[in-house]
N, C-alpha and C. Protein backbone atom coordinates (compact mmCIF):
# COMPACT_ATOMS: atom_id res chain seq x y z
N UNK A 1 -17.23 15.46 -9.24
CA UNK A 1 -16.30 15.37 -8.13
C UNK A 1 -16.14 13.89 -7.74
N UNK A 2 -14.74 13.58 -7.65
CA UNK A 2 -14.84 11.80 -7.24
C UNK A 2 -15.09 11.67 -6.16
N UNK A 3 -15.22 10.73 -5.71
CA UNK A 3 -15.75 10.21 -4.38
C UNK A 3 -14.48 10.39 -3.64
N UNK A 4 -14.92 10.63 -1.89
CA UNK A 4 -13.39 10.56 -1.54
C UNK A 4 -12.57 9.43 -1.08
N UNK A 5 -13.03 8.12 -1.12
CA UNK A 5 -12.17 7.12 -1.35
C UNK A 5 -10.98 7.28 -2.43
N UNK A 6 -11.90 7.37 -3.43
CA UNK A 6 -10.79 7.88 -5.03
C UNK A 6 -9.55 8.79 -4.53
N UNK A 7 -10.27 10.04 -3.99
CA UNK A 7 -9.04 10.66 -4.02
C UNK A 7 -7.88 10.36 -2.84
N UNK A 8 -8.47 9.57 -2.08
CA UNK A 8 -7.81 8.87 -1.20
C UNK A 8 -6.50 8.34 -1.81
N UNK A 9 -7.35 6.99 -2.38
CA UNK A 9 -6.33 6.19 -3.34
C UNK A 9 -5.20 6.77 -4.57
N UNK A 10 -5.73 7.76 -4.85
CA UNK A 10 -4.58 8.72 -6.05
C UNK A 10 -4.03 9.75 -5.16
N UNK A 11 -4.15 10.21 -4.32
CA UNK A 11 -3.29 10.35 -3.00
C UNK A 11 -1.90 9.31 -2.81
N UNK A 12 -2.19 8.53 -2.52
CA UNK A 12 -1.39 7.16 -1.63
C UNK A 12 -0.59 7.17 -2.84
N UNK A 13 -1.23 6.88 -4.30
CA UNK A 13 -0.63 6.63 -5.53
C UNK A 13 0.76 7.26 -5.61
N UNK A 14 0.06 8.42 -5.77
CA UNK A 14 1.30 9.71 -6.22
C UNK A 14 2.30 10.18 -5.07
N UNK A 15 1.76 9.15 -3.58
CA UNK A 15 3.41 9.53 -2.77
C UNK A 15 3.98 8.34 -2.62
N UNK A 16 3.37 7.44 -2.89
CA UNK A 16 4.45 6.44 -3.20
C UNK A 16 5.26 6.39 -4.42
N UNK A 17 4.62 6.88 -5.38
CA UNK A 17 5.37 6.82 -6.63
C UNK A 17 6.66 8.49 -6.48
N UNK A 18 6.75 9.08 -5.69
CA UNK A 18 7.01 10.29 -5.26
C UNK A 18 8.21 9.65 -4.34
N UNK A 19 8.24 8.34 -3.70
CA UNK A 19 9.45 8.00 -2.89
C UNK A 19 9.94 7.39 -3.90
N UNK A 20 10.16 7.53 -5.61
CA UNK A 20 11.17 6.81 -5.82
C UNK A 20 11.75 5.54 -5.53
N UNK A 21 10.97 4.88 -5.41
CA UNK A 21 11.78 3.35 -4.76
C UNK A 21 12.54 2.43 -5.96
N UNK A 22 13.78 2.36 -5.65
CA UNK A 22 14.35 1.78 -6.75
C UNK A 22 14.06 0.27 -6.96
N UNK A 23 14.47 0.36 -8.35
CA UNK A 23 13.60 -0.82 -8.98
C UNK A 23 12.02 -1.46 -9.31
N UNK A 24 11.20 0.12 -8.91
CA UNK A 24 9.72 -0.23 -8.95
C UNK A 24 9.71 1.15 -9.62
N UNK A 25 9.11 1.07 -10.87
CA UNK A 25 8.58 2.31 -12.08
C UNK A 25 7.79 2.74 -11.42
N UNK A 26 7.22 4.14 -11.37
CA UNK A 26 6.30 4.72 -11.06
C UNK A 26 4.60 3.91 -11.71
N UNK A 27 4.83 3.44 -13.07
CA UNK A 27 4.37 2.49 -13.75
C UNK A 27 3.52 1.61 -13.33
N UNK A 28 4.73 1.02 -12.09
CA UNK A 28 4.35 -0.31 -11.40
C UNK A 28 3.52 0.08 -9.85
N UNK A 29 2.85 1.56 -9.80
CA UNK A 29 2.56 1.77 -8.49
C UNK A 29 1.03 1.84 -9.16
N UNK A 30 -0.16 0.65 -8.51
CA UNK A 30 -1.50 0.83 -9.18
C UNK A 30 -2.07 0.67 -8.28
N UNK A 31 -3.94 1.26 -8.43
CA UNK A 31 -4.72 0.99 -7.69
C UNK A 31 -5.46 -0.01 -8.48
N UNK A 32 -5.67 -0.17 -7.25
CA UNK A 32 -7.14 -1.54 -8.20
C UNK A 32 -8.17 -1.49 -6.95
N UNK A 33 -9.32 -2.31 -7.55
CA UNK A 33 -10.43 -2.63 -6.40
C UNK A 33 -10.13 -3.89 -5.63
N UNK A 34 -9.87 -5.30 -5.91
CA UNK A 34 -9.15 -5.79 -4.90
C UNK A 34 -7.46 -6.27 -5.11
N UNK A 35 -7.10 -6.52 -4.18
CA UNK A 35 -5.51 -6.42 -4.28
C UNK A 35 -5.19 -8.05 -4.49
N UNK A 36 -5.93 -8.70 -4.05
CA UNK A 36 -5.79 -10.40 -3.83
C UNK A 36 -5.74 -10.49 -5.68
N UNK A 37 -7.22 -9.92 -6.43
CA UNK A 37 -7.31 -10.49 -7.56
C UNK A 37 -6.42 -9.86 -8.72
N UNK A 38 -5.64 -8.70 -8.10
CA UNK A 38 -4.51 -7.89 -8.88
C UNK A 38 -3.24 -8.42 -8.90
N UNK A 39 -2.87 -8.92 -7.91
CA UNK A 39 -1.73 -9.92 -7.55
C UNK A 39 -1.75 -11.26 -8.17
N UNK A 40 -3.21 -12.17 -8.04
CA UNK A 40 -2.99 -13.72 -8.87
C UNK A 40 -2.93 -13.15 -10.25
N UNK A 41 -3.60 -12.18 -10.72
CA UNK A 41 -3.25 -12.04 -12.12
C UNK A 41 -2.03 -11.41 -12.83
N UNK A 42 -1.56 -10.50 -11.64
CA UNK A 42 0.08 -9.75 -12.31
C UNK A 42 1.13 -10.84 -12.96
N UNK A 43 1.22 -10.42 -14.05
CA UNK A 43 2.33 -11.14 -14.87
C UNK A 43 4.19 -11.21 -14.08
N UNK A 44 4.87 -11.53 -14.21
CA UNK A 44 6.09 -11.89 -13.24
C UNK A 44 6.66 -10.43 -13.77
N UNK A 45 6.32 -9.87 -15.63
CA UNK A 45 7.10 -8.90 -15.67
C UNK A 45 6.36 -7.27 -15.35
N UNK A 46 5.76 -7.24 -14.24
CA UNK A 46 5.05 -6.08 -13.58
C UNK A 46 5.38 -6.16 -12.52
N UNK A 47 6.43 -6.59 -12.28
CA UNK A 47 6.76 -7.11 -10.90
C UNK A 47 8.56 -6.58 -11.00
N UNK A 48 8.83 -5.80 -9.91
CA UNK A 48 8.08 -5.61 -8.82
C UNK A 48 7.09 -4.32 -8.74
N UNK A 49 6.10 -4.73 -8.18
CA UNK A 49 5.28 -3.37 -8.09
C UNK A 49 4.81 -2.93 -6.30
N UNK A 50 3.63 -1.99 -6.55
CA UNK A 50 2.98 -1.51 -5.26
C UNK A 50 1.59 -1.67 -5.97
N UNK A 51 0.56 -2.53 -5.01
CA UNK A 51 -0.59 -2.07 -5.09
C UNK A 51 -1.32 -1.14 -4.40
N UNK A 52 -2.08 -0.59 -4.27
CA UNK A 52 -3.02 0.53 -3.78
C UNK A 52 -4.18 -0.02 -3.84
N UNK A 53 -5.38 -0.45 -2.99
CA UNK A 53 -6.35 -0.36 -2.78
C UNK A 53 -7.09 -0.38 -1.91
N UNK A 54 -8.68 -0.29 -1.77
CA UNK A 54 -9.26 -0.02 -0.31
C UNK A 54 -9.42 -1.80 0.08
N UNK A 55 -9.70 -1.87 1.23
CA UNK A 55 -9.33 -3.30 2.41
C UNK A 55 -10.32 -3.11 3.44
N UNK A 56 -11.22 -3.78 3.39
CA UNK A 56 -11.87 -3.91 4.45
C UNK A 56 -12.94 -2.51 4.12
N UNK A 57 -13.88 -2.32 5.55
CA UNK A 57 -14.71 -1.34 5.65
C UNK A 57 -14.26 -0.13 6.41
N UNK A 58 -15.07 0.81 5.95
CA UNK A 58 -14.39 1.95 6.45
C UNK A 58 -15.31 2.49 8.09
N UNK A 59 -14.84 3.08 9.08
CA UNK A 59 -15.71 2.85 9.94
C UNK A 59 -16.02 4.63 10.54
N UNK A 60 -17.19 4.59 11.05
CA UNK A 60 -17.83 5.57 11.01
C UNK A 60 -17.71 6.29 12.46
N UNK A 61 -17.30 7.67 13.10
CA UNK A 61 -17.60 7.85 14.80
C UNK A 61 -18.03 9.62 14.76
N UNK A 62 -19.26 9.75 14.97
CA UNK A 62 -19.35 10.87 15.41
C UNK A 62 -18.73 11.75 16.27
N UNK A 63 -18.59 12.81 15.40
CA UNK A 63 -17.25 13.74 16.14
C UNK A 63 -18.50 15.02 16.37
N UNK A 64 -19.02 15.34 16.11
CA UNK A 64 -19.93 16.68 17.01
C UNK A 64 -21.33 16.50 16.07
N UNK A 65 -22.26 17.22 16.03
CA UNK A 65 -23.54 16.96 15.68
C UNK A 65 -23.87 17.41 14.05
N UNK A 66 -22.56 17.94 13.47
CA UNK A 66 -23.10 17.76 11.84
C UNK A 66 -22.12 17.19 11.25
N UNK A 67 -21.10 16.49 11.71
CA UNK A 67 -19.44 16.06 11.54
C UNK A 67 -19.07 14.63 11.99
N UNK A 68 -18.87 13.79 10.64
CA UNK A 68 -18.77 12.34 11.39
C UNK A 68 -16.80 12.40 10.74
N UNK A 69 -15.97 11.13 11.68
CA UNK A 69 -14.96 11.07 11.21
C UNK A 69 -14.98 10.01 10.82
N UNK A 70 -14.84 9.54 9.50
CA UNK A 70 -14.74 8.86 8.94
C UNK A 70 -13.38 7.75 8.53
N UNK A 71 -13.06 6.84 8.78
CA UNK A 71 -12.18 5.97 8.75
C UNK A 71 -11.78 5.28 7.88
N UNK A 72 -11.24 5.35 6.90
CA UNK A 72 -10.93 4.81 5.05
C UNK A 72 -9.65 3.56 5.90
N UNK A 73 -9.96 2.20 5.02
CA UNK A 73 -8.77 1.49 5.07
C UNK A 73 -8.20 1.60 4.36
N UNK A 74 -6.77 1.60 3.34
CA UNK A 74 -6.52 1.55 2.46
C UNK A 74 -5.32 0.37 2.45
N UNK A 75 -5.25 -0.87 1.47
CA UNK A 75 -4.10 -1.08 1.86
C UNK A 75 -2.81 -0.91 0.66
N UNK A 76 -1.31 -1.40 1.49
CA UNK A 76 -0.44 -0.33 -0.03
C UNK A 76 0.65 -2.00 0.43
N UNK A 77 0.62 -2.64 -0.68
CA UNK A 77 1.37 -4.13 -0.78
C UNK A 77 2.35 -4.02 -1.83
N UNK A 78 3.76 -4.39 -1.45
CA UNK A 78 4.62 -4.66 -2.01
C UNK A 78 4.36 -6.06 -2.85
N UNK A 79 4.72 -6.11 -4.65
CA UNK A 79 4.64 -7.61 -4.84
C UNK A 79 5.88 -7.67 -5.38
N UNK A 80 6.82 -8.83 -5.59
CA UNK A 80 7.34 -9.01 -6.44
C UNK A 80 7.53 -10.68 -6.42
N UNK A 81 8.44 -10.82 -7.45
CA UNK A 81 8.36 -12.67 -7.75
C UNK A 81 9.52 -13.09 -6.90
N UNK A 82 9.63 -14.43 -6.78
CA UNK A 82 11.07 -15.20 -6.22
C UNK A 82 11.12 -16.07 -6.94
N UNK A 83 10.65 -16.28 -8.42
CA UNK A 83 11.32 -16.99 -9.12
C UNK A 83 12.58 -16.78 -9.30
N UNK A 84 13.14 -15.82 -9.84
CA UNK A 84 14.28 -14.99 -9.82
C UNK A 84 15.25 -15.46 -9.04
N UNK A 85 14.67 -15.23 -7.95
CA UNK A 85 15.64 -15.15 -6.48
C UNK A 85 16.12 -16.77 -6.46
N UNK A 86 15.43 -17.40 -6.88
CA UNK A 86 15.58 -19.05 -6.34
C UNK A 86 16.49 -20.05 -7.48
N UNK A 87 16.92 -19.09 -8.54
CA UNK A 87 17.71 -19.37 -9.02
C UNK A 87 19.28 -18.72 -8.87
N UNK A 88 19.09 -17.70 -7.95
CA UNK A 88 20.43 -16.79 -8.02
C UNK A 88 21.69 -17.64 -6.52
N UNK A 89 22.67 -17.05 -6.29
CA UNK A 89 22.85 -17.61 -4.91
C UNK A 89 22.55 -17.24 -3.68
N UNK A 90 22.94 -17.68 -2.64
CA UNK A 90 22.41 -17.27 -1.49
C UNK A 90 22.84 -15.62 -1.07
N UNK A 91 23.70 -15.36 -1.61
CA UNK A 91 23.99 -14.08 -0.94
C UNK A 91 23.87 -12.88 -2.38
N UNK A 92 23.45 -13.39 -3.28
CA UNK A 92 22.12 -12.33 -4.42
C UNK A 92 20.99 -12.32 -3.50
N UNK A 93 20.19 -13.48 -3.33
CA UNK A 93 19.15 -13.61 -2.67
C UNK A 93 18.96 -12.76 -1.22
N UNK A 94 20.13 -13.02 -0.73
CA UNK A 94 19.92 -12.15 0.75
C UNK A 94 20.02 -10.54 0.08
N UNK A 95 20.64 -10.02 -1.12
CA UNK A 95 20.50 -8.64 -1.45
C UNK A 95 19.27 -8.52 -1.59
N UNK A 96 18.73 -9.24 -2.21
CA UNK A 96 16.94 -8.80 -2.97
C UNK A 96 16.25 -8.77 -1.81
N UNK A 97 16.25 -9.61 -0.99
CA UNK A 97 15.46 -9.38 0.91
C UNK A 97 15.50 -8.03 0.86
N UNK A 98 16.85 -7.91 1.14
CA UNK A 98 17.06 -6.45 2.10
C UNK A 98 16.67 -5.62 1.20
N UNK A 99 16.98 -5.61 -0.55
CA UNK A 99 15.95 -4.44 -1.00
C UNK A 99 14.20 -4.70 -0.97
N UNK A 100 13.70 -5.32 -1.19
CA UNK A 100 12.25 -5.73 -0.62
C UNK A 100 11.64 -5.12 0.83
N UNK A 101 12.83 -5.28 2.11
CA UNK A 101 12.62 -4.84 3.25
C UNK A 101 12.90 -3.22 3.54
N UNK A 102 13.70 -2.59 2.30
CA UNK A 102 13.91 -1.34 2.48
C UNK A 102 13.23 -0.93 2.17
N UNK A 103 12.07 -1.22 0.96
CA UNK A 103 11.16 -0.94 0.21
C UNK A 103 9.80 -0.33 1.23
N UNK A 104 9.87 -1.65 2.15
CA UNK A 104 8.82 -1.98 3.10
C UNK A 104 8.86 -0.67 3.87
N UNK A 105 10.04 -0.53 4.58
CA UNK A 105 10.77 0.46 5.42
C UNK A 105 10.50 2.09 5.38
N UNK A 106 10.60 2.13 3.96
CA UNK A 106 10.86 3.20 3.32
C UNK A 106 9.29 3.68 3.02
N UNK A 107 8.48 2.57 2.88
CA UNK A 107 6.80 3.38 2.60
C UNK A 107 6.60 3.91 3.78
N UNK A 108 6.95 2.75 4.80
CA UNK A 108 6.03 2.74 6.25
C UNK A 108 6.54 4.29 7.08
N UNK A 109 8.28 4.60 6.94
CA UNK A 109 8.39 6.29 7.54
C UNK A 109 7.68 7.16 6.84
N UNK A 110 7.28 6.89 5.50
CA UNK A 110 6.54 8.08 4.57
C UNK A 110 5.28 7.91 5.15
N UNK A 111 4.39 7.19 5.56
CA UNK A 111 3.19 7.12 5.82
C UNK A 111 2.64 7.24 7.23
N UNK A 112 3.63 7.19 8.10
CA UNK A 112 3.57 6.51 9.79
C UNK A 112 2.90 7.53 10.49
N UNK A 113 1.85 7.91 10.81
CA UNK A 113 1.84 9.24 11.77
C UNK A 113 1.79 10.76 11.45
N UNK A 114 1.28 10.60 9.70
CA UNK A 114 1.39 11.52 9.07
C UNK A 114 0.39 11.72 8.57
N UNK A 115 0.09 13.27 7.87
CA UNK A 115 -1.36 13.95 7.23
C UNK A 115 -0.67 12.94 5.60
N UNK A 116 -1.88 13.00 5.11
CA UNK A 116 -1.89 12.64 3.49
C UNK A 116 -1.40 13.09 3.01
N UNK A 117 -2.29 14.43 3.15
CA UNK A 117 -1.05 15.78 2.43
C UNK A 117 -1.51 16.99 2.77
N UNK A 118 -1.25 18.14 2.46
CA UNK A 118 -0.98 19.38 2.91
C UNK A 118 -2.38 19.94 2.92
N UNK A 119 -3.12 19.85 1.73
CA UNK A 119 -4.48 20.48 1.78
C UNK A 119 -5.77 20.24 2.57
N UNK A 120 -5.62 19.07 2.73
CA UNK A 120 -6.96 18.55 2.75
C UNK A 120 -6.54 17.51 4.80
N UNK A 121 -7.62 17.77 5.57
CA UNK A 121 -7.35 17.41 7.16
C UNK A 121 -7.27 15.87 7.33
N UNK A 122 -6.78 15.38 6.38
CA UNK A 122 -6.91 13.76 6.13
C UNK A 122 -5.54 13.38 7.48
N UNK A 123 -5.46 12.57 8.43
CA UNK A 123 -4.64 12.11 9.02
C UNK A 123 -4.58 10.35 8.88
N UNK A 124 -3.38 9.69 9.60
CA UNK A 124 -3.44 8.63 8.77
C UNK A 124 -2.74 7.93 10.42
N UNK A 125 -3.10 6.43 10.17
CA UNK A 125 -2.14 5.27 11.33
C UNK A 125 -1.65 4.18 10.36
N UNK A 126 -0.78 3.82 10.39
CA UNK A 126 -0.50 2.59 9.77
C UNK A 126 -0.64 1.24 10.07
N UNK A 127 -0.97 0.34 10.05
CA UNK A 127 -1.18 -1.01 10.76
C UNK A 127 -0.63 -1.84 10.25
N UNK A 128 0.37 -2.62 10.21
CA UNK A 128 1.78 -3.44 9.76
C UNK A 128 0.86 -4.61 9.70
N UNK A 129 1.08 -5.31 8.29
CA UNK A 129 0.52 -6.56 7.80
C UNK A 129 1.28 -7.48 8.20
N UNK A 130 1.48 -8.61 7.93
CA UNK A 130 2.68 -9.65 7.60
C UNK A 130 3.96 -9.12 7.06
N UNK A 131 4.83 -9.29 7.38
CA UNK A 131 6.37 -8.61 6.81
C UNK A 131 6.30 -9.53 5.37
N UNK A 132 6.22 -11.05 5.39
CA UNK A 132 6.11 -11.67 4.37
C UNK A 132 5.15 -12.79 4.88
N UNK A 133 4.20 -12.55 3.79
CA UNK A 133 3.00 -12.91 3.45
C UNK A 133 3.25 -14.64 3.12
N UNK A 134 3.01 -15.36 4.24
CA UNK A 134 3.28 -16.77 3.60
C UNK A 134 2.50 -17.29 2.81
N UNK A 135 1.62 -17.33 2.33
CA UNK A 135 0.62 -18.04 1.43
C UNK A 135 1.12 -17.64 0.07
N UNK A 136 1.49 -16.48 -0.29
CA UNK A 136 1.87 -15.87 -1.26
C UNK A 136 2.98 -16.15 -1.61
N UNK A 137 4.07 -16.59 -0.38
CA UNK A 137 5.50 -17.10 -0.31
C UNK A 137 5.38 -18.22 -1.02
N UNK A 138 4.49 -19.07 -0.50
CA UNK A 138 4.49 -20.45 -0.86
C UNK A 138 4.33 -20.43 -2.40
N UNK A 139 3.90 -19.45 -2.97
CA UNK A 139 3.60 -19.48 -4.52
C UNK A 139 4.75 -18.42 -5.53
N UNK A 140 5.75 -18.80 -4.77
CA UNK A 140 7.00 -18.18 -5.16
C UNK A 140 7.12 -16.47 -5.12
N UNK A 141 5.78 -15.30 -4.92
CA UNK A 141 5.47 -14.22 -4.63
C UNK A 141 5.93 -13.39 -2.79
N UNK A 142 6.16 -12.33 -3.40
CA UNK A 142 6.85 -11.95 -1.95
C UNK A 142 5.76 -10.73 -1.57
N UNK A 143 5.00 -10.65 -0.66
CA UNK A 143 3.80 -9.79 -1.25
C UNK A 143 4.01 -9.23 0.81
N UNK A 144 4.29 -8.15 0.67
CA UNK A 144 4.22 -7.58 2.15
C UNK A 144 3.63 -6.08 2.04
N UNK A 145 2.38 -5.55 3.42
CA UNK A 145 1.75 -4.72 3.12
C UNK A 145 1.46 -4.05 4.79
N UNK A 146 1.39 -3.27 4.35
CA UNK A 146 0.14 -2.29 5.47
C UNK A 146 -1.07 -1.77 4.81
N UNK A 147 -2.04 -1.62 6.07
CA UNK A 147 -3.16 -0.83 5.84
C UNK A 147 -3.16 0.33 6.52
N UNK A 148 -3.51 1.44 5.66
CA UNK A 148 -3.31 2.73 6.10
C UNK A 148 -4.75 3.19 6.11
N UNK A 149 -5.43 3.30 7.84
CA UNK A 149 -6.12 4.30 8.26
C UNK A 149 -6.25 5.41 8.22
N UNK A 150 -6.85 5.86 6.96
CA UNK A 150 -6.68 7.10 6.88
C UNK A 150 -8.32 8.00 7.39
N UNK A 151 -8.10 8.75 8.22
CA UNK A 151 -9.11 9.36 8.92
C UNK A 151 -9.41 11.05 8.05
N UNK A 152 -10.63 11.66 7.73
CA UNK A 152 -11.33 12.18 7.09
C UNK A 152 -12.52 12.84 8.06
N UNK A 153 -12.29 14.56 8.59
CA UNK A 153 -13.93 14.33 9.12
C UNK A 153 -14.51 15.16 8.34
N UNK A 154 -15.70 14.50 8.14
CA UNK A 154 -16.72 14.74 7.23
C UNK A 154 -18.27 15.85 7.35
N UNK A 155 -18.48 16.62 6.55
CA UNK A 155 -19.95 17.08 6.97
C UNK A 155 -21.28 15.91 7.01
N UNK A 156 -22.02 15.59 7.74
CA UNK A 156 -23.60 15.06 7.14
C UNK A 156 -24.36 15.83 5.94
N UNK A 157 -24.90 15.12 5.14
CA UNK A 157 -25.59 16.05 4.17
C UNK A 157 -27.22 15.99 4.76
């Protein structure tokens, strides 16, 4: 049985790849263990993608005396390049924004205030990252994300 981080993360996987977002392959929707070292290494042509992975620690609050709720971060980052973009003109460039920002748009209603999914009592908050990630900007990458709190209550063993 995987751990339930895992199924956390192939969760997130398969509904983002489930919104269809145009111009990102189902292909291009991955988990990894960290997202920083998945991003300096993505090649320009994996791009654009979604990463998936866990962020930070997960935090712990007792909910009654054999039942803790458990708090998973997960985060889900848009990457793609602006090499591209910085050769096109200004008003190509302002198209690729607005698809980048619909992209953004379009995870964050799928995820906002919602169960994971149907089976399992997983509930979720979203916490809005940087819209665009300047450090990443600066290196011609357009990398914008949330972390999704996803809450889990758990038995003690």
């Amino acid at each position: 049985m995987p751990a339930e981080l895992t199924t956390i993360l192939e969760t997130v996987q398969a509904q983002v790849q489930a919104l269809n977002l145009p111009g990102i392959s189902r292909a291009n929707v991955v988990i990894c263990q960290s997202a920083a070292v998945e991003i300096a290494r993505m090649p320009s042509e994996r791009m654009p993608a979604v990463i998936v992975s866990p962020f930070g620690a997960e935090t712990i609050t007792a909910s009654s005396n054999v039942r803790d709720d458990i708090v998973y971060p997960v985060l889900v980052a848009l990457v793609a390049s602006l090499r591209i973009d910085a050769e096109e003109p200004m008003d190509k460039q302002r198209l690729g924004l607005d698809q980048r920002l619909t992209w953004r748009e379009t995870i964050r209603k799928a995820f906002s205030n919602q169960r994971l999914d149907s089976t399992r009592g997983y509930t979720m908050a979203v916490q809005p990252l940087a819209i665009v990630d300047q450090t990443a900007f600066a290196r011609d990458l357009f990398v914008s994300g949330f972390v999704l709190r996803i809450t889990n209550r758990e038995g003690r063993t």
